[in-house]
N, C-alpha and C. Protein backbone atom coordinates (compact mmCIF):
# COMPACT_ATOMS: atom_id res chain seq x y z
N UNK A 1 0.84 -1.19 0.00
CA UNK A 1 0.00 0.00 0.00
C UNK A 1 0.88 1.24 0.00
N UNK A 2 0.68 1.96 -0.62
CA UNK A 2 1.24 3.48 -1.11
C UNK A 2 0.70 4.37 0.26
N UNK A 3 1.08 5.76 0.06
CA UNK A 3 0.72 6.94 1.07
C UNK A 3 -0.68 7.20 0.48
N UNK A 4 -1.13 7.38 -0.84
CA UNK A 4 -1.88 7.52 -1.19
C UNK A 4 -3.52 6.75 -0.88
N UNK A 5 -3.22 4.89 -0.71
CA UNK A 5 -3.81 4.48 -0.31
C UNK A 5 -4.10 4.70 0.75
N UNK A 6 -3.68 4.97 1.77
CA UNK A 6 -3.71 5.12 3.29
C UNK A 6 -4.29 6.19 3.41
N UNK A 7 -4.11 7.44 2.98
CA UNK A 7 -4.21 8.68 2.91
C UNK A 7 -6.09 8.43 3.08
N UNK A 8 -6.47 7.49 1.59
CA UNK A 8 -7.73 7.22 1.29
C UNK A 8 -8.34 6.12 2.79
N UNK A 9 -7.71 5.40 3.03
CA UNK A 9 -8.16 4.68 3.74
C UNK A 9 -8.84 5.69 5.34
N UNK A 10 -7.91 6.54 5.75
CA UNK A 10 -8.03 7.51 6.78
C UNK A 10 -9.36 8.04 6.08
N UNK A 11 -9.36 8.11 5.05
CA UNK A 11 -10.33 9.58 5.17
C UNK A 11 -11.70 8.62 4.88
N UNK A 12 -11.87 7.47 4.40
CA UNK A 12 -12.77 6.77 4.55
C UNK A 12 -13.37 6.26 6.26
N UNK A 13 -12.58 6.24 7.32
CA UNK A 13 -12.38 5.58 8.63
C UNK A 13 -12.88 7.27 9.28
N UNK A 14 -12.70 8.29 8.72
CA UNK A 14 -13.28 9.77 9.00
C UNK A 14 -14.38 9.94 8.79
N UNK A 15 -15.09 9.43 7.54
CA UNK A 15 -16.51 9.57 6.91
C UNK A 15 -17.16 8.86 7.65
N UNK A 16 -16.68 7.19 7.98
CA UNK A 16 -17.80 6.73 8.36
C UNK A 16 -18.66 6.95 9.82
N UNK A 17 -17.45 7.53 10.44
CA UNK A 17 -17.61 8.49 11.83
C UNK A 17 -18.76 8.48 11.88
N UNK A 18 -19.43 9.11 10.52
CA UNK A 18 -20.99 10.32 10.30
C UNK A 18 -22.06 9.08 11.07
N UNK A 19 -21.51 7.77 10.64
CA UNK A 19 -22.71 7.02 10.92
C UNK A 19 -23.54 6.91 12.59
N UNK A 20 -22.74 7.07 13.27
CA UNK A 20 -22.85 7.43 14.78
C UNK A 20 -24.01 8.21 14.83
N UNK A 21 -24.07 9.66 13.86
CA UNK A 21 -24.99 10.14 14.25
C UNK A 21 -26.35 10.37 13.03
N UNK A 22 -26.45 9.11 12.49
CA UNK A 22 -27.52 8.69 12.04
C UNK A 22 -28.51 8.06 12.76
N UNK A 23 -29.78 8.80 13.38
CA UNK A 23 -30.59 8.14 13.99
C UNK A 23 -31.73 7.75 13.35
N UNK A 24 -31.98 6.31 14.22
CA UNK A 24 -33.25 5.04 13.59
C UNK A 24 -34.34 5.65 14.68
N UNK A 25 -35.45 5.32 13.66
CA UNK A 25 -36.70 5.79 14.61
C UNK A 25 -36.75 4.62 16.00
N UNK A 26 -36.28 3.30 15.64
CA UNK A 26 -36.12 2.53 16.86
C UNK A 26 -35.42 3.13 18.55
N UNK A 27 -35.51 2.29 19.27
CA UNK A 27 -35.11 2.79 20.51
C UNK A 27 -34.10 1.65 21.00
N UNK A 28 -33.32 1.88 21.74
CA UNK A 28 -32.67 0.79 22.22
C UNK A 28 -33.54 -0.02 23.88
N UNK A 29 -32.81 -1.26 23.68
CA UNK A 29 -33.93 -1.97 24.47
C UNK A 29 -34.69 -1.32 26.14
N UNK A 30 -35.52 -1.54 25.80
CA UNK A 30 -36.65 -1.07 27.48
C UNK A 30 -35.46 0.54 27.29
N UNK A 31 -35.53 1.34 26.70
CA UNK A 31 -34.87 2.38 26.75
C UNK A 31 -36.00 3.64 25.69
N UNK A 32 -35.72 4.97 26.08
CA UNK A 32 -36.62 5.92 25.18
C UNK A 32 -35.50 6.71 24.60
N UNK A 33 -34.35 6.11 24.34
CA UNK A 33 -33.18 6.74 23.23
C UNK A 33 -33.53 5.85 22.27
N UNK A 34 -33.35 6.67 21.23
CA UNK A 34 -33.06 6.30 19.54
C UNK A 34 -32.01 5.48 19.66
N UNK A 35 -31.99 4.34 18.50
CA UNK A 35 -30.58 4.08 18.17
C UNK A 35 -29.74 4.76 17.34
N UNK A 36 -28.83 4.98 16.92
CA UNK A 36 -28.40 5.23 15.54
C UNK A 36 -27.43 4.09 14.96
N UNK A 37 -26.81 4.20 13.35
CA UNK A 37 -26.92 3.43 12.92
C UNK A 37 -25.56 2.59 12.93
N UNK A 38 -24.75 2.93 13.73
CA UNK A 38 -23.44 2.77 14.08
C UNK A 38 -23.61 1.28 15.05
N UNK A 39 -24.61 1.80 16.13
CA UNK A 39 -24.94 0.87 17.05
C UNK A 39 -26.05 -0.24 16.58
N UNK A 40 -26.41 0.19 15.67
CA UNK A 40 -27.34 -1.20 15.22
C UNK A 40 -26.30 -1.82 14.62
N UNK A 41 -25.42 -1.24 13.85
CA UNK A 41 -24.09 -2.34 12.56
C UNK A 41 -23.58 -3.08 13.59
N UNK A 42 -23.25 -2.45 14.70
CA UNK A 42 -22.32 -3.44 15.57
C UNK A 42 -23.28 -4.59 16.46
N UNK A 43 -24.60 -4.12 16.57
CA UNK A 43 -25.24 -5.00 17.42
C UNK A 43 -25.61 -6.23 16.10
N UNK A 44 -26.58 -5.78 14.97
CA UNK A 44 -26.50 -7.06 13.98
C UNK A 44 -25.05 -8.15 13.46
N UNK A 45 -23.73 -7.10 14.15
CA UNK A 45 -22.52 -8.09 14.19
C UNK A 45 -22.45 -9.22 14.71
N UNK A 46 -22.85 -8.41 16.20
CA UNK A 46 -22.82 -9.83 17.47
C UNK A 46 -23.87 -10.62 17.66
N UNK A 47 -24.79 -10.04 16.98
CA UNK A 47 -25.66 -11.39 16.60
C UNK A 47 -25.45 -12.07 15.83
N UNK A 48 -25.07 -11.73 14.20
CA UNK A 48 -24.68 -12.86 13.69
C UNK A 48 -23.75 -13.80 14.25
N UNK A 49 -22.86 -13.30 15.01
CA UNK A 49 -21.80 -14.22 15.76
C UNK A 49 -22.31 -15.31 16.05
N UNK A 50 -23.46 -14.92 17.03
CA UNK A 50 -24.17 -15.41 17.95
C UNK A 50 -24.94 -16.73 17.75
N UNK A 51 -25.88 -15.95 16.47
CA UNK A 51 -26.62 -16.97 16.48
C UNK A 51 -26.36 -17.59 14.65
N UNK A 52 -25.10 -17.60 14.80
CA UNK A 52 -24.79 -18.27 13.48
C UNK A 52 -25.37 -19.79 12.98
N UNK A 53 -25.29 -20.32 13.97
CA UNK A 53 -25.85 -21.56 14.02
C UNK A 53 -27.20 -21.89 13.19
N UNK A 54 -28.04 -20.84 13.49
CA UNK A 54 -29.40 -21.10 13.03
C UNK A 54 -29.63 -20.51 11.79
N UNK A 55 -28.39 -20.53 11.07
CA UNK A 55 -28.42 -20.24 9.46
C UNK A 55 -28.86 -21.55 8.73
N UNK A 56 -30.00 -21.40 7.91
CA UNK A 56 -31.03 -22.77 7.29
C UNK A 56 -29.53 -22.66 6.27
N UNK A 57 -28.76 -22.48 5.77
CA UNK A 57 -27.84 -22.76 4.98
C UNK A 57 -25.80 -22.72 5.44
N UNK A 58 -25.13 -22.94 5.27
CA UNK A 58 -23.55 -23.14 5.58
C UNK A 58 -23.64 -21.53 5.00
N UNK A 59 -23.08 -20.57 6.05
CA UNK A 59 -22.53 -19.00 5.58
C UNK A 59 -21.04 -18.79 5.77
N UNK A 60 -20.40 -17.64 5.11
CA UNK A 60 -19.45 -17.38 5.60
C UNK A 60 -19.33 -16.15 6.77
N UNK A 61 -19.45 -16.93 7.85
CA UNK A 61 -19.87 -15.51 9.04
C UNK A 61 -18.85 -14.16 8.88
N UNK A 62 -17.72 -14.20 8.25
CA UNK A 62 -16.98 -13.20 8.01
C UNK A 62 -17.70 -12.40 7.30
N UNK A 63 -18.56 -12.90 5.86
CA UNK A 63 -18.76 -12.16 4.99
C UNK A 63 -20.15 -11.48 5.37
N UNK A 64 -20.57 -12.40 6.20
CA UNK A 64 -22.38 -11.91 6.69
C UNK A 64 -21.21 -10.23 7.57
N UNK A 65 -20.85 -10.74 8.41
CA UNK A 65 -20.22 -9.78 9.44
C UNK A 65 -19.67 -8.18 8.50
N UNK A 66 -19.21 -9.04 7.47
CA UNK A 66 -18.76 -7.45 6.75
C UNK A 66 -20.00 -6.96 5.88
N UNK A 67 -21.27 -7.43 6.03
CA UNK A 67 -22.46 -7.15 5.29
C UNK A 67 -23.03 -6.32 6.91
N UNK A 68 -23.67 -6.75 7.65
CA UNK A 68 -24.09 -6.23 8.78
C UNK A 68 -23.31 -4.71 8.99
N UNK A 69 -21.94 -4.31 8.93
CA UNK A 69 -21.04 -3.61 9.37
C UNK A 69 -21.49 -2.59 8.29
N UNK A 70 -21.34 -2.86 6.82
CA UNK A 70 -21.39 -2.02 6.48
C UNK A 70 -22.79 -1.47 5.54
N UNK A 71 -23.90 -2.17 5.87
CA UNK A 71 -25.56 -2.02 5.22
C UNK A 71 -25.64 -0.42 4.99
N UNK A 72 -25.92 -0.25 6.23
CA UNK A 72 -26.03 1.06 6.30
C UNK A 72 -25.30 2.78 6.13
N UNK A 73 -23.77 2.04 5.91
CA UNK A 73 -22.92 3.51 5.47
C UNK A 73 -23.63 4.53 4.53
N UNK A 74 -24.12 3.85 3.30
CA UNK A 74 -24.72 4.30 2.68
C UNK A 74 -25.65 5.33 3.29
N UNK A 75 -26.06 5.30 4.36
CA UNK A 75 -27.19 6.29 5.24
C UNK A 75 -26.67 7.64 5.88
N UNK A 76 -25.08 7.44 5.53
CA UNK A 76 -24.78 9.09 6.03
C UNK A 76 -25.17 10.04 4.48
N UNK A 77 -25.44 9.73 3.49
CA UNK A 77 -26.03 10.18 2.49
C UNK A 77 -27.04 10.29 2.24
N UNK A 78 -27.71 8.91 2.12
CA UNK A 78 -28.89 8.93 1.84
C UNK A 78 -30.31 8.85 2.61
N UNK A 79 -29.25 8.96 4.11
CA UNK A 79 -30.49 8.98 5.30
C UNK A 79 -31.00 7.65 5.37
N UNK A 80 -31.77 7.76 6.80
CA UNK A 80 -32.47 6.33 7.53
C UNK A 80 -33.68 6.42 6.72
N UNK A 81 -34.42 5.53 6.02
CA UNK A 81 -35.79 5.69 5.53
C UNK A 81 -36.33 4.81 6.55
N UNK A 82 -37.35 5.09 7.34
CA UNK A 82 -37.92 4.16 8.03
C UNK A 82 -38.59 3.01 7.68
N UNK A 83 -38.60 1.63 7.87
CA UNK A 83 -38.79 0.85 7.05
C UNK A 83 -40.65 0.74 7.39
N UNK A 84 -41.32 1.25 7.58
CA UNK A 84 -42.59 1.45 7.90
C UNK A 84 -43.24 2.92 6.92
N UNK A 85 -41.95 3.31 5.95
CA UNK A 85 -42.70 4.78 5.99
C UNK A 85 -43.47 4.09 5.02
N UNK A 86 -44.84 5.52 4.93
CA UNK A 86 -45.70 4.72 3.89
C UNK A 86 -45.52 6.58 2.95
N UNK A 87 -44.79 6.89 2.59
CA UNK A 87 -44.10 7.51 1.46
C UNK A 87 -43.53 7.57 0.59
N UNK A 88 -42.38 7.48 1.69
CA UNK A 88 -40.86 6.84 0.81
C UNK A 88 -40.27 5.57 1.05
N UNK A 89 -39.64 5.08 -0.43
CA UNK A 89 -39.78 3.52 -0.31
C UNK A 89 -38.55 2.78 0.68
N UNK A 90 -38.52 2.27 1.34
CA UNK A 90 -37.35 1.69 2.10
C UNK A 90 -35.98 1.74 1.71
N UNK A 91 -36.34 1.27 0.09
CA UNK A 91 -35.83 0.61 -1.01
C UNK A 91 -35.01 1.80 -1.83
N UNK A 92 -34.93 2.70 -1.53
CA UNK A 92 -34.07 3.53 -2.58
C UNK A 92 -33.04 3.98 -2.52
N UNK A 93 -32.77 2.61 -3.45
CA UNK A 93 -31.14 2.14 -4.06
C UNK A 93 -30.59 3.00 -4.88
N UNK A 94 -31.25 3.67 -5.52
CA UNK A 94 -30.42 4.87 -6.85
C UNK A 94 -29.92 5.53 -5.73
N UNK A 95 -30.66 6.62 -4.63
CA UNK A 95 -29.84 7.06 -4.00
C UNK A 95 -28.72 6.41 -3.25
N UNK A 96 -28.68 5.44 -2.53
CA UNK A 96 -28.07 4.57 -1.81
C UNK A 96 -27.27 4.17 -2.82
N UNK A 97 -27.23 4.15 -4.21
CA UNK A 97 -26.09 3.64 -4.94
C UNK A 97 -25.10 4.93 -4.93
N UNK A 98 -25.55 5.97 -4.77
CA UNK A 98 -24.62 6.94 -5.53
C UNK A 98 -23.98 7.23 -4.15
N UNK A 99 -24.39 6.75 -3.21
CA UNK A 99 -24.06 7.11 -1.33
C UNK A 99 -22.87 5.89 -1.75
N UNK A 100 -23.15 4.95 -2.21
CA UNK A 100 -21.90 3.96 -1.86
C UNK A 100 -20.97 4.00 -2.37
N UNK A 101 -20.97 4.79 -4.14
CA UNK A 101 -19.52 5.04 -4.84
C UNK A 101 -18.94 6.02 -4.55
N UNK A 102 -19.66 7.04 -3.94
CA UNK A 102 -18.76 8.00 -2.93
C UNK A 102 -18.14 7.51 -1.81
N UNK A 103 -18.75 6.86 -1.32
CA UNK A 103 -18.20 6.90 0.40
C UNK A 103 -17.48 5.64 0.32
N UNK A 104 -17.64 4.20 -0.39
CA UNK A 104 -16.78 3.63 -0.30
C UNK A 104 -15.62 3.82 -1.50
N UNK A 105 -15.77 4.95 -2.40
CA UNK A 105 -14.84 5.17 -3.39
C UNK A 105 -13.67 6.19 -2.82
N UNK A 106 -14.14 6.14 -1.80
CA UNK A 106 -12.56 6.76 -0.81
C UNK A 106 -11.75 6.16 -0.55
N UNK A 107 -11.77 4.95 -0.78
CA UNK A 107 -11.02 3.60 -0.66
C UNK A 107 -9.62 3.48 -1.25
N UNK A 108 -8.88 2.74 -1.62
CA UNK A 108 -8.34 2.18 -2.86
C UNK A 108 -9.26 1.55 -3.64
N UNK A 109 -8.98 1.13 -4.87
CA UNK A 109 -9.77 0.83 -5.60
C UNK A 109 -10.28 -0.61 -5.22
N UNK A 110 -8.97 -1.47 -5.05
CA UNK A 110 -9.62 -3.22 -4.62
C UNK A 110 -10.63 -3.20 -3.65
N UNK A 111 -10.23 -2.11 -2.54
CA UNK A 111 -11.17 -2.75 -1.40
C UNK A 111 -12.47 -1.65 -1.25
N UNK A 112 -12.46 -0.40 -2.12
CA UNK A 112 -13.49 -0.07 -3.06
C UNK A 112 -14.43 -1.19 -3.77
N UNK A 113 -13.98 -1.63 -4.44
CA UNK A 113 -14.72 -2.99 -5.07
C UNK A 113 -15.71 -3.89 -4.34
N UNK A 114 -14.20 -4.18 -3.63
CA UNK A 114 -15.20 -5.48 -2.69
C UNK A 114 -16.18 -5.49 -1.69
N UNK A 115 -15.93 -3.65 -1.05
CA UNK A 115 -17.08 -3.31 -0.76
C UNK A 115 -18.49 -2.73 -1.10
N UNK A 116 -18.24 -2.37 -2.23
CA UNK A 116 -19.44 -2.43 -2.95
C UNK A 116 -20.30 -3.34 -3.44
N UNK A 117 -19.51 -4.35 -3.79
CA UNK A 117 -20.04 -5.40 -4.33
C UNK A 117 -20.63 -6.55 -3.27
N UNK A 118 -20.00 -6.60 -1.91
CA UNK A 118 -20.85 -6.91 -0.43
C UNK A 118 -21.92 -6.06 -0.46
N UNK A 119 -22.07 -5.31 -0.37
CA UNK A 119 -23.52 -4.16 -0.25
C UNK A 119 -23.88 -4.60 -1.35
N UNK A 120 -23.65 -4.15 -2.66
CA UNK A 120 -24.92 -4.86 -3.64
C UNK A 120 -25.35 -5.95 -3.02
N UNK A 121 -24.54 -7.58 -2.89
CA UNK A 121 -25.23 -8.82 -2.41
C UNK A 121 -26.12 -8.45 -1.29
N UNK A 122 -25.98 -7.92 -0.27
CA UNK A 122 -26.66 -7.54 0.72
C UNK A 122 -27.67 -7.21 0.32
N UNK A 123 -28.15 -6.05 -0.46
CA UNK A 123 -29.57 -5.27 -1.03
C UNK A 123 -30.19 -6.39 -1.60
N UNK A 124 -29.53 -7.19 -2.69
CA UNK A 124 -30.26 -8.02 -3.73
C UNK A 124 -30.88 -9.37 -2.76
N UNK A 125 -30.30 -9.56 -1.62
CA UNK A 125 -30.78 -10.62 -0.75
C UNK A 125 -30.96 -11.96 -1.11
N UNK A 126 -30.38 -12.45 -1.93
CA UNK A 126 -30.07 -13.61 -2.28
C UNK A 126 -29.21 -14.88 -2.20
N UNK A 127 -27.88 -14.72 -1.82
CA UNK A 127 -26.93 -15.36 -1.67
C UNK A 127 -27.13 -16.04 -0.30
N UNK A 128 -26.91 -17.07 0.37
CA UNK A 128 -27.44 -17.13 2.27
C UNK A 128 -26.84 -16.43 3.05
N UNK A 129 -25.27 -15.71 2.64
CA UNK A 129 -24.99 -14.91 3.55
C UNK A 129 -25.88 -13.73 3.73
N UNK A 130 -26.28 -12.87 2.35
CA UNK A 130 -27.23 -12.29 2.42
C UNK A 130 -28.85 -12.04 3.23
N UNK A 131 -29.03 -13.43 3.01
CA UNK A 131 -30.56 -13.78 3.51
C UNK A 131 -30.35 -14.10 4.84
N UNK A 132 -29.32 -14.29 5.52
CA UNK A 132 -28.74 -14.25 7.21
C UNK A 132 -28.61 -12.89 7.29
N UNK A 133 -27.63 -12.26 6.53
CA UNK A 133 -27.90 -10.72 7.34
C UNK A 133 -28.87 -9.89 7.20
N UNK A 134 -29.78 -10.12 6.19
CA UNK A 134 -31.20 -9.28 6.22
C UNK A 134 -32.15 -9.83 7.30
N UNK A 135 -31.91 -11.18 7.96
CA UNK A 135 -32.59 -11.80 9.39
C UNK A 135 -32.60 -11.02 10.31
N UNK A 136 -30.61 -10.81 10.61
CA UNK A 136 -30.32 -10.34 11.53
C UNK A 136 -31.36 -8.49 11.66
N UNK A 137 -31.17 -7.73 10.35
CA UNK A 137 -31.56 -6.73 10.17
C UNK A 137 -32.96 -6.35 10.80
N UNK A 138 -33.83 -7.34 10.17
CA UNK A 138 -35.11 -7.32 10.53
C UNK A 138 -35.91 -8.28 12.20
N UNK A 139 -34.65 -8.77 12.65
CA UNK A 139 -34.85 -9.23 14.02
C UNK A 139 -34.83 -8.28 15.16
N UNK A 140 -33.35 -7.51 15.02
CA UNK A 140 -32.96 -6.72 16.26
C UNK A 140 -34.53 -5.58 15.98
N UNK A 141 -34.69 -4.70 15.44
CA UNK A 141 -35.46 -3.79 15.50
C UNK A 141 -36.99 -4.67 16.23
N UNK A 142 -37.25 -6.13 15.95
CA UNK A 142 -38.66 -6.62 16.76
C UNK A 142 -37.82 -6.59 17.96
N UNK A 143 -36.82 -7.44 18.48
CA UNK A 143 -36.75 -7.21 19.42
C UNK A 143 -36.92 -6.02 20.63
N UNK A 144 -36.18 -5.28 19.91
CA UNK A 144 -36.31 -3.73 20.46
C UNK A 144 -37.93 -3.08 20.65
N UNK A 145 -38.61 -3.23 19.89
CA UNK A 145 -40.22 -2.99 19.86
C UNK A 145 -40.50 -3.62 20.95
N UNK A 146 -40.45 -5.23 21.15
CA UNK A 146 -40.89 -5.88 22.03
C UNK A 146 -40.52 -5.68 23.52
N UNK A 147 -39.52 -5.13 23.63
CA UNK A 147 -39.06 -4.80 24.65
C UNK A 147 -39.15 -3.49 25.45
N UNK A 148 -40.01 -2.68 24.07
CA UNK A 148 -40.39 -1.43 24.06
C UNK A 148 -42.02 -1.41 24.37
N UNK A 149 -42.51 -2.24 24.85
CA UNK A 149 -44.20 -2.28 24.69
C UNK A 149 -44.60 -1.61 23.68
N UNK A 150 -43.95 -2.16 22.46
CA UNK A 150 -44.74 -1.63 20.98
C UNK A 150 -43.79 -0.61 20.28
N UNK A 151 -42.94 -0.40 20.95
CA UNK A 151 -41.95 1.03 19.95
C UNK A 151 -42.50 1.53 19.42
N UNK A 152 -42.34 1.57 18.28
CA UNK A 152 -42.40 2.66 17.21
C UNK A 152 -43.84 1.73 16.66
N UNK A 153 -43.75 0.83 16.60
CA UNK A 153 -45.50 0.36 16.28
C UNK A 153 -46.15 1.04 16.51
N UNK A 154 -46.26 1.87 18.03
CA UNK A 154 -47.42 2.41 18.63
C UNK A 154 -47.21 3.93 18.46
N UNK A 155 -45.58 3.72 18.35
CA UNK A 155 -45.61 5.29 17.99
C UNK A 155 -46.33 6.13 16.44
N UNK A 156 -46.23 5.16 15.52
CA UNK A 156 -46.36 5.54 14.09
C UNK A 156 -47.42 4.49 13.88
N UNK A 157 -48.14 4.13 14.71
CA UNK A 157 -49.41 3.18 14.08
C UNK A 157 -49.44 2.63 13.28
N UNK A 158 -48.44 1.50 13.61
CA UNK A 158 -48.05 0.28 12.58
C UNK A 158 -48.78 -0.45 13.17
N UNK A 159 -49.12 -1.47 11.90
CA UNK A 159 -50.01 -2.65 12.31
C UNK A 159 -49.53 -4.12 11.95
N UNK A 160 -50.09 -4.90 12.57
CA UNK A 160 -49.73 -6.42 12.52
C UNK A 160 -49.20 -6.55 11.45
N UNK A 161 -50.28 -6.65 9.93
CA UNK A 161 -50.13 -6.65 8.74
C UNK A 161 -48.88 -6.32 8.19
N UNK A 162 -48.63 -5.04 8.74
CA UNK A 162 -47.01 -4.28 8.04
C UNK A 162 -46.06 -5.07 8.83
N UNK A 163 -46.06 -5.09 9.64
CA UNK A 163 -44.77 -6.22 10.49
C UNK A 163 -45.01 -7.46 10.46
N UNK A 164 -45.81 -8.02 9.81
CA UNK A 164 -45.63 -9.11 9.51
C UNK A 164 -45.00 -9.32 8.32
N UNK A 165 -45.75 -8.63 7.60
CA UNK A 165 -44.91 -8.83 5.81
C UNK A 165 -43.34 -8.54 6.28
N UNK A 166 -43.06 -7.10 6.73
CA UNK A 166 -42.00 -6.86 6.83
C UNK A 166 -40.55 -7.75 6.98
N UNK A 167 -41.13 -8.48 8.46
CA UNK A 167 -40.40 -9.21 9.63
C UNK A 167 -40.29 -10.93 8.78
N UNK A 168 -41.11 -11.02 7.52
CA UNK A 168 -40.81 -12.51 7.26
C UNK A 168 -39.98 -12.66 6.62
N UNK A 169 -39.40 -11.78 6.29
CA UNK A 169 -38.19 -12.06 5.50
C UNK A 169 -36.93 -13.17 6.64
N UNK A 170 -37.04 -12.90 7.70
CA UNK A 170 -36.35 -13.63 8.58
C UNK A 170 -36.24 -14.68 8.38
N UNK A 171 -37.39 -15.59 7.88
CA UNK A 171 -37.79 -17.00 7.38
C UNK A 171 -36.86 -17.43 6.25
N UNK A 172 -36.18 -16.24 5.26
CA UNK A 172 -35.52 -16.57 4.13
C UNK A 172 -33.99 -17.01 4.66
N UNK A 173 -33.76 -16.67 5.77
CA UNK A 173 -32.14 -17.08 6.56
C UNK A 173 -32.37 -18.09 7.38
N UNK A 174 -33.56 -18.04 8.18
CA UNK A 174 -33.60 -18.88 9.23
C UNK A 174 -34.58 -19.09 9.75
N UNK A 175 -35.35 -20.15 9.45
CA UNK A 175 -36.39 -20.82 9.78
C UNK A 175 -37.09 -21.24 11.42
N UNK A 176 -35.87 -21.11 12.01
CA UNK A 176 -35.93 -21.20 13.76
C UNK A 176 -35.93 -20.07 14.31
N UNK A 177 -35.36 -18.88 13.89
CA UNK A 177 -35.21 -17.32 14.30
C UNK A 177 -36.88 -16.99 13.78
N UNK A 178 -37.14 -17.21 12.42
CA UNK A 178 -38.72 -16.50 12.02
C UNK A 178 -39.47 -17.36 13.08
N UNK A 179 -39.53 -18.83 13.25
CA UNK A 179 -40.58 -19.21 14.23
C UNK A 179 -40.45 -18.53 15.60
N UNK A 180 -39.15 -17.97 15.93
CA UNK A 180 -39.23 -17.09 17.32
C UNK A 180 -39.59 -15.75 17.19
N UNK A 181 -39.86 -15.29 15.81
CA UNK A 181 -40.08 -14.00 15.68
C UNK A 181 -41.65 -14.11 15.72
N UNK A 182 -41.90 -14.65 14.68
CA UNK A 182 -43.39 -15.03 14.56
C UNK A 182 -44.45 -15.15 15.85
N UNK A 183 -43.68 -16.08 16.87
CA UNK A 183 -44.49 -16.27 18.17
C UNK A 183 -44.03 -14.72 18.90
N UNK A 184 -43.01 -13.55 18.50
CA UNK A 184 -42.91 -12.47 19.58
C UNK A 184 -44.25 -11.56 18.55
N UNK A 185 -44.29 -11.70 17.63
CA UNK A 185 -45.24 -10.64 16.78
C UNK A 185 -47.06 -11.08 17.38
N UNK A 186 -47.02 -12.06 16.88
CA UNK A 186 -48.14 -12.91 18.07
C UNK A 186 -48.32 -12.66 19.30
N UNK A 187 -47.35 -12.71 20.40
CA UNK A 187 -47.64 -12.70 21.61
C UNK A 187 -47.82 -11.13 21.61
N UNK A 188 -46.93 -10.05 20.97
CA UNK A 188 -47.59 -8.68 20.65
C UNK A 188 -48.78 -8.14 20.79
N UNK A 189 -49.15 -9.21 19.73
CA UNK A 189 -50.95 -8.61 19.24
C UNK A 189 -51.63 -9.63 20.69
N UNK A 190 -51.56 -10.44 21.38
CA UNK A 190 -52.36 -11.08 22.23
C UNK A 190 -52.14 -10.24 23.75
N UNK A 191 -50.83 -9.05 23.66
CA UNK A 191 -50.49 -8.13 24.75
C UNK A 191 -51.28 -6.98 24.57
N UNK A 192 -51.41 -6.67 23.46
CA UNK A 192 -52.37 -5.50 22.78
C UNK A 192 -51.24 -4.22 22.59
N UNK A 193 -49.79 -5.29 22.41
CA UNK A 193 -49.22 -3.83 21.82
C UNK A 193 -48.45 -3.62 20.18
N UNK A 194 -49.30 -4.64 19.57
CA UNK A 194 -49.43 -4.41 18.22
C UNK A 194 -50.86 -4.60 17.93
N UNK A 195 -51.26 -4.02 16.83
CA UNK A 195 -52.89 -4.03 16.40
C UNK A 195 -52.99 -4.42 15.69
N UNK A 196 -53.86 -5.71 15.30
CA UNK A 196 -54.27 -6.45 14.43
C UNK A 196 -55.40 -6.01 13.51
């Protein structure tokens, strides 16, 4: 590696700083602080660690781990879209594309690459490392609700319906994690702090 690379590498390890103070409409657990998105990358880390096991397919936990870490960089650009908004789409990748050839094009070019091309797999959700870390993604935030007597459910009058569709994607990584999600979304609506 050259001065040049390094030079890039620093100023990439500077940018991503920003992510710290990207805040998720979520809360952290039995807590009335926001998360932001620094602390969700690292918490969907140690879960994948965690509960690697209950991947319905053989992953490479490194590569899930460098998917979790870096989902969201893209969001010091293009912002948190709440995955509930009923506006704007969760999903918008044009912006989020042009967030990632900037911010990871601070790089050198190789590891420019390879991080982009982890984030594409990540978005497209296909590969099992993929479909493990979009689990992890869409787990921690129920948890956090649940632990929240309804979070942001109750805050933004989300309903069963939307967190259910949402939250099944879990089922596409792991079939034992969605049946534990499934029975917390359930026991929700039978607490009365999701609405059916």
């Amino acid at each position: 590696m050259d001065t040049e690379d390094l030079l890039g590498q620093i100023a990439f390890i500077k940018e991503i700083d920003k992510l710290k103070y990207i805040q998720r409409k979520t809360k952290l657990f039995n807590s009335e602080r926001n998360e932001n998105d620094a602390e969700h990358s690292w918490h969907l880390a140690l879960m994948a660690i965690v509960l690697a096991d209950h991947s319905d397919a053989p992953i490479d936990v490194l590569k899930v781990l460098k998917m979790v870490l870096i989902h969201d960089i893209v969001e010091i650009d293009a912002g948190d879209v709440f995955i509930y908004d009923m506006i704007k789409s969760h999903s918008n990748t044009d912006e989020e594309r042009v967030a990632a050839n900037r911010i990871f094009g601070l790089l050198p070019k190789n590891q420019a690459e390879e991080l982009i091309a982890i984030w594409e797999e990540f978005e497209a959700g296909e590969t099992n490392e993929a479909k493990f870390a979009k689990s992890m993604d869409r787990l921690e935030p129920l948890l956090q609700n649940t632990s929240n007597n309804g979070g942001t459910w109750k805050e933004f009058g989300v309903n069963y319906d939307k967190v259910y569709e949402k939250k099944s994607v879990i089922k596409n990584g792991s079939k034992s994690l969605w049946n534990y999600a499934e029975g917390l979304i359930n026991e929700s609506v039978a607490k009365g702090i999701l609405k059916k």
